[in-house]
Protein backbone atom coordinates (compact mmCIF):
# COMPACT_ATOMS: atom_id res chain seq x y z
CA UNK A 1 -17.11 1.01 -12.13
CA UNK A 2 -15.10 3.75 -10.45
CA UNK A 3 -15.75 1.92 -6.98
CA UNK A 4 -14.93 -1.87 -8.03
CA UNK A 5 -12.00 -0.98 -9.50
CA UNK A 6 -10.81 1.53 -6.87
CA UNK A 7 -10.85 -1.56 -4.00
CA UNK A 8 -8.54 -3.60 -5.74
CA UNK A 9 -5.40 -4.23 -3.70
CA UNK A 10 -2.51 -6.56 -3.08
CA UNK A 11 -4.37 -9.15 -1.57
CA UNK A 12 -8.17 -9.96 -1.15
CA UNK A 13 -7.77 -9.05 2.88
CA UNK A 14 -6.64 -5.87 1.75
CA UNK A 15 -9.39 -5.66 -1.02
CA UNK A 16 -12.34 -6.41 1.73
CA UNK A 17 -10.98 -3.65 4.37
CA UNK A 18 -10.93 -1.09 1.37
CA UNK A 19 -13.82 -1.82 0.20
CA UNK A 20 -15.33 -1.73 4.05
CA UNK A 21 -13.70 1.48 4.09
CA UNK A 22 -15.13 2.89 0.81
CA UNK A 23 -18.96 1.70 1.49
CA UNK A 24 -18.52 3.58 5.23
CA UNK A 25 -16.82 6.66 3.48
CA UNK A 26 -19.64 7.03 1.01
CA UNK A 27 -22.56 6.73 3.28
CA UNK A 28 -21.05 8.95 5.81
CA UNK A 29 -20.35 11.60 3.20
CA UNK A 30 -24.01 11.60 1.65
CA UNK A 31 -25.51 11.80 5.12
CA UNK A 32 -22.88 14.85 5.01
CA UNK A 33 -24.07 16.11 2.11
CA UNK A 34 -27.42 15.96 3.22
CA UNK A 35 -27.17 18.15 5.99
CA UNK A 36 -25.47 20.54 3.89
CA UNK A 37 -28.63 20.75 1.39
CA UNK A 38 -30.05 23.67 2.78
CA UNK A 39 -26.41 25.68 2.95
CA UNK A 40 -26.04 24.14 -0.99
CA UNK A 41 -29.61 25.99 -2.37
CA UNK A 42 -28.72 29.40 -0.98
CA UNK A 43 -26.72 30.06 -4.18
CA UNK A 44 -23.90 29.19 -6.32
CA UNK A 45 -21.23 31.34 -3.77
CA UNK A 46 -21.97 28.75 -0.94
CA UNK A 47 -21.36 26.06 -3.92
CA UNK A 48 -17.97 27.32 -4.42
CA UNK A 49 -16.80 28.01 -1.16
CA UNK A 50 -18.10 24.11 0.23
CA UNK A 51 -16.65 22.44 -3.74
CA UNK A 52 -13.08 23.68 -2.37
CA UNK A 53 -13.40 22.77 1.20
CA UNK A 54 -14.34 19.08 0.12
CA UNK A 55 -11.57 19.42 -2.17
CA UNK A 56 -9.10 20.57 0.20
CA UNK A 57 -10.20 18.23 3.07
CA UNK A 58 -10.05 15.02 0.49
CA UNK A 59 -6.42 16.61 0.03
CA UNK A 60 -5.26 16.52 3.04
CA UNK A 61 -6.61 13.14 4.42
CA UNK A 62 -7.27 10.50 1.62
CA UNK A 63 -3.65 9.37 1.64
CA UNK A 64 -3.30 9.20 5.91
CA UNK A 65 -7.01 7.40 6.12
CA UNK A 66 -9.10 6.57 2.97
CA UNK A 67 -12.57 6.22 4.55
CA UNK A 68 -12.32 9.66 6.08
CA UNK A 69 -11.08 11.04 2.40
CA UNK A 70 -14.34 9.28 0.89
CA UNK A 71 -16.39 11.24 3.51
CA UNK A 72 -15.00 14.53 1.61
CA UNK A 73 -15.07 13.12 -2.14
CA UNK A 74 -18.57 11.93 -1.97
CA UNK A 75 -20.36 15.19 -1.47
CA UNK A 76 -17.47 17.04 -3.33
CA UNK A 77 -18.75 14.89 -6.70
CA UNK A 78 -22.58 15.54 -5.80
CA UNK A 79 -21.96 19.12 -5.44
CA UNK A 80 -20.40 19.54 -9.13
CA UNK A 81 -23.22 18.23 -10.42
CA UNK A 82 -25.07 20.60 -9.04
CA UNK A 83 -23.51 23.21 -11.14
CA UNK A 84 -24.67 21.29 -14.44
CA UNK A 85 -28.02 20.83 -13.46
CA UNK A 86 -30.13 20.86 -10.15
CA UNK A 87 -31.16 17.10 -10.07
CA UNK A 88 -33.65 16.27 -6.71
CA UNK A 89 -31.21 15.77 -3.50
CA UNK A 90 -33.65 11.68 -2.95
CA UNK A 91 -32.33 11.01 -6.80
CA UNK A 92 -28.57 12.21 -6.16
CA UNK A 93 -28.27 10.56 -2.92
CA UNK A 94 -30.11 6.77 -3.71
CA UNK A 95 -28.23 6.78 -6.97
CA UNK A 96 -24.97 7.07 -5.22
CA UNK A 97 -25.61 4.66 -2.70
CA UNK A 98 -26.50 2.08 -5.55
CA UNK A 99 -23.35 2.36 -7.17
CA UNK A 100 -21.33 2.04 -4.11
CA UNK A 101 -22.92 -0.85 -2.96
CA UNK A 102 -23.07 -2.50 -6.34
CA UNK A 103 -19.55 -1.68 -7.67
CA UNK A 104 -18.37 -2.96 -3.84
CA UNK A 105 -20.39 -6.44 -4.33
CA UNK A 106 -18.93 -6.87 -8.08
CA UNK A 107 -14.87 -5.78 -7.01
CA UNK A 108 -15.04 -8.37 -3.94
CA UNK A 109 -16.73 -11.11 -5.97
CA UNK A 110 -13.93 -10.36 -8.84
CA UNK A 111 -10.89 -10.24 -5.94
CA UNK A 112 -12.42 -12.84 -4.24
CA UNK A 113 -12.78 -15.32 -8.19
CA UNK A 114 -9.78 -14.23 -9.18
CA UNK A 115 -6.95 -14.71 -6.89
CA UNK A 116 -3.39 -14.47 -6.95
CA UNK A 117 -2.16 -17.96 -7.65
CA UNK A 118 0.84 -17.41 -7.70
CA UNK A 119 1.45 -15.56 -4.25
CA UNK A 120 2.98 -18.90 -2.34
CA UNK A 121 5.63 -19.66 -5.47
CA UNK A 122 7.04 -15.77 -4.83
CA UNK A 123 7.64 -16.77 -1.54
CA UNK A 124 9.76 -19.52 -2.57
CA UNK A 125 11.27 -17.32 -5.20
CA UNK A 126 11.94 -14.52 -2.94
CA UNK A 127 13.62 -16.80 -0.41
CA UNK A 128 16.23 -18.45 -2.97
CA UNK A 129 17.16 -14.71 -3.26
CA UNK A 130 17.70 -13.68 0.23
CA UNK A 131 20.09 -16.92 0.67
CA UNK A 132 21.40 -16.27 -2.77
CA UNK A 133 22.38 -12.93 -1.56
CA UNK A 134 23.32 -13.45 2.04
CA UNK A 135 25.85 -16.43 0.84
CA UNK A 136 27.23 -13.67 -1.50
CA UNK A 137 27.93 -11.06 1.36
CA UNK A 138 29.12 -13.62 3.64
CA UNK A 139 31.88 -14.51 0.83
CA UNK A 140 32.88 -10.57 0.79
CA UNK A 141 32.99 -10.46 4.62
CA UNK A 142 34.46 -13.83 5.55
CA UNK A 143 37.12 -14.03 2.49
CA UNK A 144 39.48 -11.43 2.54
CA UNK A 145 39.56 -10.33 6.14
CA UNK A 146 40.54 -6.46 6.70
CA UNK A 147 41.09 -4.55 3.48
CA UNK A 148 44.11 -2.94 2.88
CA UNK A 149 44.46 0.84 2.93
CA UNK A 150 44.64 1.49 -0.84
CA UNK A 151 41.84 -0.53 -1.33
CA UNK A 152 39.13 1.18 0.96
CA UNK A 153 37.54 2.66 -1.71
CA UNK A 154 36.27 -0.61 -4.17
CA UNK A 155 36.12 -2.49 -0.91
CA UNK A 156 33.60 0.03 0.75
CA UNK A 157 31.78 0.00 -2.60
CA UNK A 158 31.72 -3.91 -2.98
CA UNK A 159 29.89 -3.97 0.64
CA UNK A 160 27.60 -1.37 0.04
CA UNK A 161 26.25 -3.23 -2.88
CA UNK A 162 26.16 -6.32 -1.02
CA UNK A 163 24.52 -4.50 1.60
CA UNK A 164 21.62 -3.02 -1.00
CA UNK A 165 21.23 -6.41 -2.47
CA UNK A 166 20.31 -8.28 0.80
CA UNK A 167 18.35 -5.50 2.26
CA UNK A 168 16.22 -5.23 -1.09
CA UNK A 169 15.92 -8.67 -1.49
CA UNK A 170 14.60 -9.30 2.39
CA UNK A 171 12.19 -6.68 1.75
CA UNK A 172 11.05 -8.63 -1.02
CA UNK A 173 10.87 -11.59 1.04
CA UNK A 174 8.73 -9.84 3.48
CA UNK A 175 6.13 -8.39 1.18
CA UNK A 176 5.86 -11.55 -0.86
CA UNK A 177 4.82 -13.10 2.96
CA UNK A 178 2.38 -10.40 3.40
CA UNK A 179 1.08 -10.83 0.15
CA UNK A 180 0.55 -14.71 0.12
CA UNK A 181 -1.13 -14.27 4.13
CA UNK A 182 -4.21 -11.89 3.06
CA UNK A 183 -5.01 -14.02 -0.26
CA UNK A 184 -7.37 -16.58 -0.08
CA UNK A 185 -7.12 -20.13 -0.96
CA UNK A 186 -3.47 -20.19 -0.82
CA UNK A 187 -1.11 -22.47 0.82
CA UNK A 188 0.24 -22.36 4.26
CA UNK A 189 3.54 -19.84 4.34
CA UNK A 190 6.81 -21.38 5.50
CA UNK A 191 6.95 -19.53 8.33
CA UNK A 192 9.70 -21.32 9.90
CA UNK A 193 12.13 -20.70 6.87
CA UNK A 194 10.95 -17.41 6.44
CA UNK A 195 11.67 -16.89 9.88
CA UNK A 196 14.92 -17.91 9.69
CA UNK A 197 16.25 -16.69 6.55
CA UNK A 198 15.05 -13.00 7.70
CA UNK A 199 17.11 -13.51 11.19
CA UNK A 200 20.02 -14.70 9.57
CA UNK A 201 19.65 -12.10 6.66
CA UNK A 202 19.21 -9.30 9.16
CA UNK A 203 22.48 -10.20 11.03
CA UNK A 204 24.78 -10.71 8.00
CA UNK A 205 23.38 -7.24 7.25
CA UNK A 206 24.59 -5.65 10.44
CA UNK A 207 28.05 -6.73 9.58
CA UNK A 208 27.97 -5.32 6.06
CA UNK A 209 26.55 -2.37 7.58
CA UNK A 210 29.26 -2.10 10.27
CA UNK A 211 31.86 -2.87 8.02
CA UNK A 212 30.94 0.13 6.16
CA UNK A 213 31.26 2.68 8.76
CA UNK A 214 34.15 1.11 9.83
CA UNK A 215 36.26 3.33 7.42
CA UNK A 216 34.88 6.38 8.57
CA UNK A 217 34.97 5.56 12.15
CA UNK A 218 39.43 5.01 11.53
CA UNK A 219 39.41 7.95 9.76
């Protein structure tokens, strides 16, 4: 259970490399544990000592590279079963193995039934929202022209949230892409208009942006 649910990701591309990654972190970290067998018997000291260098290993690397973090998890959980009860190293090791290569085979066949059917419509959605708020910071940098010195202040604020409006919603824009590309079964993406709206988005924010530090640069 604890492996098809942990492959589950934005899309089922993503889904298939984790769970790639999972199957390859598992097997590497019984052969691991394995070869640590004879170190593990000697007594509940040498337990200890490897329990918190798994633990400190999984620490330091499951959120950089996942597969090499599984290497350090799987032995980690064998080994604190060991201090419950001594179970035979064939028993610990096959059952593991099952369950990774089951729970794998039933998380892909779930990502793979049940996809996200709705990734190509928050493409659209996300793209009405990027021109929604480009034409809205085009209005506060076309309109008005150079604000007057009195009114630096609510003009620098007006642009900033201009400027966190269009750069929020273009990174929405861009993850919704991302999103809709890795699922299956979807719809071609527009990349043409997506294309375009993130060039012309991307500009308009460069002016907000230097019409921001202009301020500070006259001061």
């Amino acid at each position: 259970m604890v492996t098809a649910a942990s492959i589950y990701q934005a899309n089922t591309t993503l889904s298939w490399q984790r769970a790639l990654q999972r199957t390859l972190g598992n097997l590497l970290g019984l052969l691991l544990f394995t070869a640590l067998l004879p170190v593990i018997h000697t007594g509940h000291l040498a337990m200890i000592l490897l329990a918190l260098t798994f633990q400190f290993c999984a620490e330091a690397s499951i959120t950089r590279n996942y597969w090499l973090g599984s290497v350090w998890v799987t032995p980690m959980a064998l080994l604190l079963t060991e201090f419950a009860r001594q179970l035979p190293a064939r028993t610990l090791v096959t059952d593991r193995w099952t369950d990774t290569v089951v729970g794998a085979a039933v998380g892909l066949a779930c990502c793979v039934l049940v996809t996200n059917r709705r990734a190509a419509d928050r493409i659209e959605v996300a793209l009405d929202r990027v021109a929604a708020a480009e034409a809205a910071a085009l209005r506060l940098l076309d309109g008005d022209g150079e604000p007057a010195t009195e009114a630096v202040q609510d003009d620098a604020r007006e642009t900033g949230w201009a400027r966190d409006r269009l750069a929020a919603s273009l990174m929405e824009l861009r993850e919704a892409v991302e999103v809709s590309a890795g699922e299956w079964w979807q719809r071609a993406v527009p990349e043409e208009r997506v294309t375009l709206a993130e060039q012309r988005g991307h500009r308009t924010l460069a002016r907000l942006v230097r019409r921001l530090s202009a301020p500070a640069l006259a001061a």
